[in-house]
N, C-alpha and C. Protein backbone atom coordinates (compact mmCIF):
# COMPACT_ATOMS: atom_id res chain seq x y z
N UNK A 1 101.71 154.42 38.57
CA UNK A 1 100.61 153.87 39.30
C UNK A 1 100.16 152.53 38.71
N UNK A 2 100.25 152.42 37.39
CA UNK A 2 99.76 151.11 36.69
C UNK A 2 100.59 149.78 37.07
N UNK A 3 101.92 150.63 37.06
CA UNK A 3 103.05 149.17 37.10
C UNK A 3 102.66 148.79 38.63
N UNK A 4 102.93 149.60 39.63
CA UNK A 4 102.39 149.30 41.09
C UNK A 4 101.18 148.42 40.87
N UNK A 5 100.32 148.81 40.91
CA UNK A 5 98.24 148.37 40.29
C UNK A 5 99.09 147.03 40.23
N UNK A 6 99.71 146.52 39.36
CA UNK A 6 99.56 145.48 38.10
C UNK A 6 100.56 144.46 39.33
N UNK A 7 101.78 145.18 39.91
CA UNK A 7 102.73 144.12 40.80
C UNK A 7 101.67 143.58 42.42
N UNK A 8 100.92 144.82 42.79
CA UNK A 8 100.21 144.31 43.96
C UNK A 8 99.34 143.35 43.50
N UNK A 9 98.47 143.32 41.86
CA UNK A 9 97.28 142.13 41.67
C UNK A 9 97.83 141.23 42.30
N UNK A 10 99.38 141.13 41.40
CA UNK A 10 99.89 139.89 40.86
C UNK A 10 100.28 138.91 42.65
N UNK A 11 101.11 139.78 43.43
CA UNK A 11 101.17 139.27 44.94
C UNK A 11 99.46 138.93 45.40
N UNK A 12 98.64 139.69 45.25
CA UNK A 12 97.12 139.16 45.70
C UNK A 12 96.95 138.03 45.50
N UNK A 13 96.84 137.59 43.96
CA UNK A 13 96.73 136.70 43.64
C UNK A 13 97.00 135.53 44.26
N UNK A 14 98.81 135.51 44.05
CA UNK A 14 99.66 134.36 44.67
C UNK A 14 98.75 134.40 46.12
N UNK A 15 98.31 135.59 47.07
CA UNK A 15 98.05 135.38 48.31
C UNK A 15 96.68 134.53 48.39
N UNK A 16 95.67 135.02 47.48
CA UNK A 16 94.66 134.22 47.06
C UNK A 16 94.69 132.31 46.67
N UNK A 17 95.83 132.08 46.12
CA UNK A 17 96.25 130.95 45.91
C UNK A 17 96.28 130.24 47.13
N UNK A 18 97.06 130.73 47.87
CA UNK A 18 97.67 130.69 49.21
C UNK A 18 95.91 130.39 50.29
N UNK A 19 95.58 131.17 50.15
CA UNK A 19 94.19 131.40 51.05
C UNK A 19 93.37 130.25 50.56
N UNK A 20 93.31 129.76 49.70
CA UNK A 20 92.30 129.16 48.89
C UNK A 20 92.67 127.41 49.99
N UNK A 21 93.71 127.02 50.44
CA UNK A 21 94.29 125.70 50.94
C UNK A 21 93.21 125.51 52.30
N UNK A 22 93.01 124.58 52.41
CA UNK A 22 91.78 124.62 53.61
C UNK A 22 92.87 124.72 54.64
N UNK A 23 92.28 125.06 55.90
CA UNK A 23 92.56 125.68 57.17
C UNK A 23 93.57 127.00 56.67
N UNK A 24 93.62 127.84 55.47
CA UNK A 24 94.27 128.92 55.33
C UNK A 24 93.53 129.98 55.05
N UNK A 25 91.93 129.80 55.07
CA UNK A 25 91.18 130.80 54.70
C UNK A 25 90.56 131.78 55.92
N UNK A 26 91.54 131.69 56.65
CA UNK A 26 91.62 133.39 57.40
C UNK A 26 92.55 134.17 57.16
N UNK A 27 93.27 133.63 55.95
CA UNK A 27 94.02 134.63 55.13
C UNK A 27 93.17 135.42 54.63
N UNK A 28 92.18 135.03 53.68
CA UNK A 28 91.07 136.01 52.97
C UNK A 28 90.68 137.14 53.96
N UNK A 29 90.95 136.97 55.19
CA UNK A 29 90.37 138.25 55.77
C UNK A 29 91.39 139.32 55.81
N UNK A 30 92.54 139.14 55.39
CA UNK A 30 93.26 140.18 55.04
C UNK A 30 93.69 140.44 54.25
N UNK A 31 93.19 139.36 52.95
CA UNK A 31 93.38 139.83 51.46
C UNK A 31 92.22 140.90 51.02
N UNK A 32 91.25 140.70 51.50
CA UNK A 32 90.07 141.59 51.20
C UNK A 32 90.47 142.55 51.55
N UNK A 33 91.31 143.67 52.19
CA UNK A 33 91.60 144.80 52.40
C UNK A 33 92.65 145.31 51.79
N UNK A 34 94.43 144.04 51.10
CA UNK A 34 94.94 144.54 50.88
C UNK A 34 94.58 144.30 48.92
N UNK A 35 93.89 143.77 48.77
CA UNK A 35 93.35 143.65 47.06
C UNK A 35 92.58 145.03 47.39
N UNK A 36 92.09 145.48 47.65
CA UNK A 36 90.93 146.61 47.94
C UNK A 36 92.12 147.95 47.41
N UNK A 37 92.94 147.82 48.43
CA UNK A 37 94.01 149.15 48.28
C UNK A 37 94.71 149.47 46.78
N UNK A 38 95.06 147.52 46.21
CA UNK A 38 95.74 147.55 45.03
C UNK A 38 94.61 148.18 44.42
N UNK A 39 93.52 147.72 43.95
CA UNK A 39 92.17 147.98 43.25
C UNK A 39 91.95 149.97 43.23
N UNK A 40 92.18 150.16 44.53
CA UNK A 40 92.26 151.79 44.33
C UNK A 40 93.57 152.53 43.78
N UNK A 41 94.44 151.76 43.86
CA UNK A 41 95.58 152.57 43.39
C UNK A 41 95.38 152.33 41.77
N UNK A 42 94.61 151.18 41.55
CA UNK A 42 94.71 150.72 40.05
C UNK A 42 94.10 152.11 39.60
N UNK A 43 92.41 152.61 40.29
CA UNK A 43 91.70 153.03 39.74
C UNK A 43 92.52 154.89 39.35
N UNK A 44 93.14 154.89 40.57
CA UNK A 44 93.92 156.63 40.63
C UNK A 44 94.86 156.44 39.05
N UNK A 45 95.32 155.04 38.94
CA UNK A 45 96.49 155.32 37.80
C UNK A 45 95.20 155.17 36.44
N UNK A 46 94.19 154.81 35.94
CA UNK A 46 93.40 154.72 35.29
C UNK A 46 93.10 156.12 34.79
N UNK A 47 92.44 156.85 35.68
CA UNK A 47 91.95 158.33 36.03
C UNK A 47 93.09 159.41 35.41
N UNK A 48 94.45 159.33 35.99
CA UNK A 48 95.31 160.16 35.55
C UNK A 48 96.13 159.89 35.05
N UNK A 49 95.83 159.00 34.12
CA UNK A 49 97.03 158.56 33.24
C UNK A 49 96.25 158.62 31.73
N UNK A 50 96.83 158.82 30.64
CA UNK A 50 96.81 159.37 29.83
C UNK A 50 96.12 158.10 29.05
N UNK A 51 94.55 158.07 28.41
CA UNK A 51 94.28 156.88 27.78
C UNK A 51 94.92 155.99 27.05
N UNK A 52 96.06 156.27 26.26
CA UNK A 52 97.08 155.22 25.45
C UNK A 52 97.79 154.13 27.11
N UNK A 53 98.09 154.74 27.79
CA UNK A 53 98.67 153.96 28.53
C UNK A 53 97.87 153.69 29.99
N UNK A 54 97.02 153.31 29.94
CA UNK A 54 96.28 152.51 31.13
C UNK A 54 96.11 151.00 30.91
N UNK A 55 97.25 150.40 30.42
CA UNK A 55 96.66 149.03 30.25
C UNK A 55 97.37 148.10 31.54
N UNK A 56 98.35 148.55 32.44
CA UNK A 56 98.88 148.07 33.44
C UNK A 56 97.81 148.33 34.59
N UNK A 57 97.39 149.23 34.56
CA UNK A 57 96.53 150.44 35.48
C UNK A 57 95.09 149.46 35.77
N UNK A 58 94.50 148.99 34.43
CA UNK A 58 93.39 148.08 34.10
C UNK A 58 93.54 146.80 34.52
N UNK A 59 94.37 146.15 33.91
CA UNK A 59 94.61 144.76 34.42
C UNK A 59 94.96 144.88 36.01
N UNK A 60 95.85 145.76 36.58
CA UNK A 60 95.94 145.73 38.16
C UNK A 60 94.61 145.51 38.73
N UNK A 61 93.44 146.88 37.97
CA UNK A 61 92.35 146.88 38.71
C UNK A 61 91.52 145.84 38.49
N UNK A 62 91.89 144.75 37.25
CA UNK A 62 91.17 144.12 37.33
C UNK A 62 91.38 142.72 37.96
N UNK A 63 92.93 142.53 37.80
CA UNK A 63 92.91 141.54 39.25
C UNK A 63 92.71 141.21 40.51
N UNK A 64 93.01 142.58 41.08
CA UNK A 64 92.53 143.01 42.26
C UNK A 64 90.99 142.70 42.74
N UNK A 65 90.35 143.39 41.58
CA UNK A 65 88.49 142.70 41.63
C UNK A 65 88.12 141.73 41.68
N UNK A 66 88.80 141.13 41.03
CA UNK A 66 88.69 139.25 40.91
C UNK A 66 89.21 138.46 42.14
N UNK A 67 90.12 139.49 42.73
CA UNK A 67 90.52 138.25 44.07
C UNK A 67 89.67 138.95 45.44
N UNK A 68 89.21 140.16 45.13
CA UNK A 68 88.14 140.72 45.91
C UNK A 68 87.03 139.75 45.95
N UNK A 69 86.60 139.68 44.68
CA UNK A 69 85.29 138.55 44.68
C UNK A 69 85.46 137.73 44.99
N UNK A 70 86.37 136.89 44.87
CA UNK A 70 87.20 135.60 45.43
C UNK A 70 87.16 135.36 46.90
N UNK A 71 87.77 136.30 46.82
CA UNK A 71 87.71 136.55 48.82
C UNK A 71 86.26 136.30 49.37
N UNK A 72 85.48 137.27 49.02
CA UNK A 72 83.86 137.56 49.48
C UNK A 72 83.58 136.29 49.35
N UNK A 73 83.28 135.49 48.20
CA UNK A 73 82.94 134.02 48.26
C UNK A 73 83.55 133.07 48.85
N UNK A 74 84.59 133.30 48.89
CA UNK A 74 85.52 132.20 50.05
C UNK A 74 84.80 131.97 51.01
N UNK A 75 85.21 133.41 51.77
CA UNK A 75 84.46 133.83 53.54
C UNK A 75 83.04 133.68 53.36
N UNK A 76 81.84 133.83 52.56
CA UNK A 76 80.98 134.15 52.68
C UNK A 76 80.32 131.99 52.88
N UNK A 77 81.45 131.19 51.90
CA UNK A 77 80.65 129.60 52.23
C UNK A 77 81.40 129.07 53.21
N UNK A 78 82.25 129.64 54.46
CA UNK A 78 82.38 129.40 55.47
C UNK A 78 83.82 129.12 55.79
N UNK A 79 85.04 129.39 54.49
CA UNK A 79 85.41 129.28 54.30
C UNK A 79 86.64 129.96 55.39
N UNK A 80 86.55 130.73 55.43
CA UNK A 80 87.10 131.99 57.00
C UNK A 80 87.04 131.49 57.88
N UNK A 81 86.43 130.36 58.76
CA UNK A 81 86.11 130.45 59.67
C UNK A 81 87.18 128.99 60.11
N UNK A 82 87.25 127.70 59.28
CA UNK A 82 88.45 127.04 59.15
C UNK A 82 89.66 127.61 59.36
């Protein structure tokens, strides 16, 4: 679950990159759902995975959060609508 978590941030990201180019930020409206999914799968591999090894699991979930927030602020200064 961690290595998954950690490969979906990493595509978010790049998609976030991607979204960030003006007239491309109606991408963010479908990064916000698929960072959301990575972010939960991060959290399931966190939960049942054995504390020595959640560090793929963590960083997934925590990239995922970061391009979540990313997103929200994008769309939220009007950024979506370009």
């Amino acid at each position: 679950m961690g290595l998954i978590s950690l490969l979906w941030g990493i595509v978010s990201m790049l998609w976030m990159l991607l979204a960030l180019i003006p007239l491309l930020g109606w991408g963010n409206w479908f990064l916000i759902p698929f960072a959301a999914v990575g972010a939960i799968i991060g959290a399931i591999g966190v939960l049942f995975t054995s504390s020595a090894r959640t560090g793929r699991a963590r960083t997934g979930l925590l990239l995922n959060g970061i391009v979540i927030v990313v997103g929200i602020i994008r769309l939220s200064i009007g950024g979506g609508i370009i």
